[in-house]
Protein backbone atom coordinates (compact mmCIF):
# COMPACT_ATOMS: atom_id res chain seq x y z
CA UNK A 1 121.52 159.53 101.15
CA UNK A 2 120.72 157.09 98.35
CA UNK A 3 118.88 157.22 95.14
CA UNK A 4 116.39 154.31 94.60
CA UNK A 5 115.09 152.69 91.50
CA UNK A 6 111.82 154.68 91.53
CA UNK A 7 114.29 157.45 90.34
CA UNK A 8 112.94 158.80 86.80
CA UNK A 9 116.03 160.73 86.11
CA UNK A 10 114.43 164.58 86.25
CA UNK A 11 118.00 165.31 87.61
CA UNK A 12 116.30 168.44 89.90
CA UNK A 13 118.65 166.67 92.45
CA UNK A 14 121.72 167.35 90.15
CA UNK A 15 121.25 171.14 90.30
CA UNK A 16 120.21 171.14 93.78
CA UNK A 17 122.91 169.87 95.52
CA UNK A 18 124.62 172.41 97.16
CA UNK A 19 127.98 170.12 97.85
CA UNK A 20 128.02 168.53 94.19
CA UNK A 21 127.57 165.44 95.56
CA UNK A 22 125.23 164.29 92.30
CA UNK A 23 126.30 163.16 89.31
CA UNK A 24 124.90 162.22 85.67
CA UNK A 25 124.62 158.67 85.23
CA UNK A 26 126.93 157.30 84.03
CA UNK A 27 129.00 160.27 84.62
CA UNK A 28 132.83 159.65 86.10
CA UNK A 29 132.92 161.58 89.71
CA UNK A 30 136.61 163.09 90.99
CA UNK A 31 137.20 162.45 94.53
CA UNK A 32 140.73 163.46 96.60
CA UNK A 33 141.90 164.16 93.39
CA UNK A 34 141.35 160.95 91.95
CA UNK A 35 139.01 160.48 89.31
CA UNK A 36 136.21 157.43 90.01
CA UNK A 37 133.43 155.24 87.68
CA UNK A 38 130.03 156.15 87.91
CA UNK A 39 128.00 154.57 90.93
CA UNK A 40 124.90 154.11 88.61
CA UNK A 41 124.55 154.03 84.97
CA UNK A 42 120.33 154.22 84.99
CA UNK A 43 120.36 156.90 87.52
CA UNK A 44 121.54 159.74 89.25
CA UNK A 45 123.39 159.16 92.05
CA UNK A 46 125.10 160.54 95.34
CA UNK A 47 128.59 160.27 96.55
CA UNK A 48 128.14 159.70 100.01
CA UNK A 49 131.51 161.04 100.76
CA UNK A 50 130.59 164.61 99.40
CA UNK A 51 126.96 164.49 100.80
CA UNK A 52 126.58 166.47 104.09
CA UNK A 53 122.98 165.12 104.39
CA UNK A 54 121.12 168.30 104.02
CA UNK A 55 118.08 166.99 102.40
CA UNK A 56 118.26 170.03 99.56
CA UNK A 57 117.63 166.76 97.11
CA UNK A 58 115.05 165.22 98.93
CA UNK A 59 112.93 168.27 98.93
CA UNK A 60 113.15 168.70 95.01
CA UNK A 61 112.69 165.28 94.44
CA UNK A 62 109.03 164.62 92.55
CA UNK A 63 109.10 161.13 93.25
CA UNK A 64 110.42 160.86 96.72
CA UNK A 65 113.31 158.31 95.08
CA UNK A 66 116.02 159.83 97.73
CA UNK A 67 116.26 158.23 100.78
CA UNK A 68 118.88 157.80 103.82
């Protein structure tokens, strides 16, 4: 699952995600333990490694921005 550039940042997606697999832009995301930089700075965005591709995002999305 990827967020697109038609994103416009409601972050319904953020709260959505069941796995916490969203993040702020911008926002540093912790992974094994380790922590990473943000994937996206304009956006919100996924880490694919925590995404289980349940489509919880997709169906809150307004703008249909999140795609596989």
């Amino acid at each position: 699952m990827v967020i697109n550039e038609e994103c416009i940042s409601c972050n319904a997606c953020i709260d959505e995600c069941p796995n916490n697999a969203i993040y702020y832009p911008g926002t540093e995301y912790e992974l094994d333990g380790k922590s990473n930089p943000a994937l996206s700075e304009d956006h919100p965005y996924i880490v694919k490694e925590l995404c289980d591709d349940c489509k919880s995002c997709v169906d809150v999305c307004p703008v249909e921005s999140i795609v596989d």
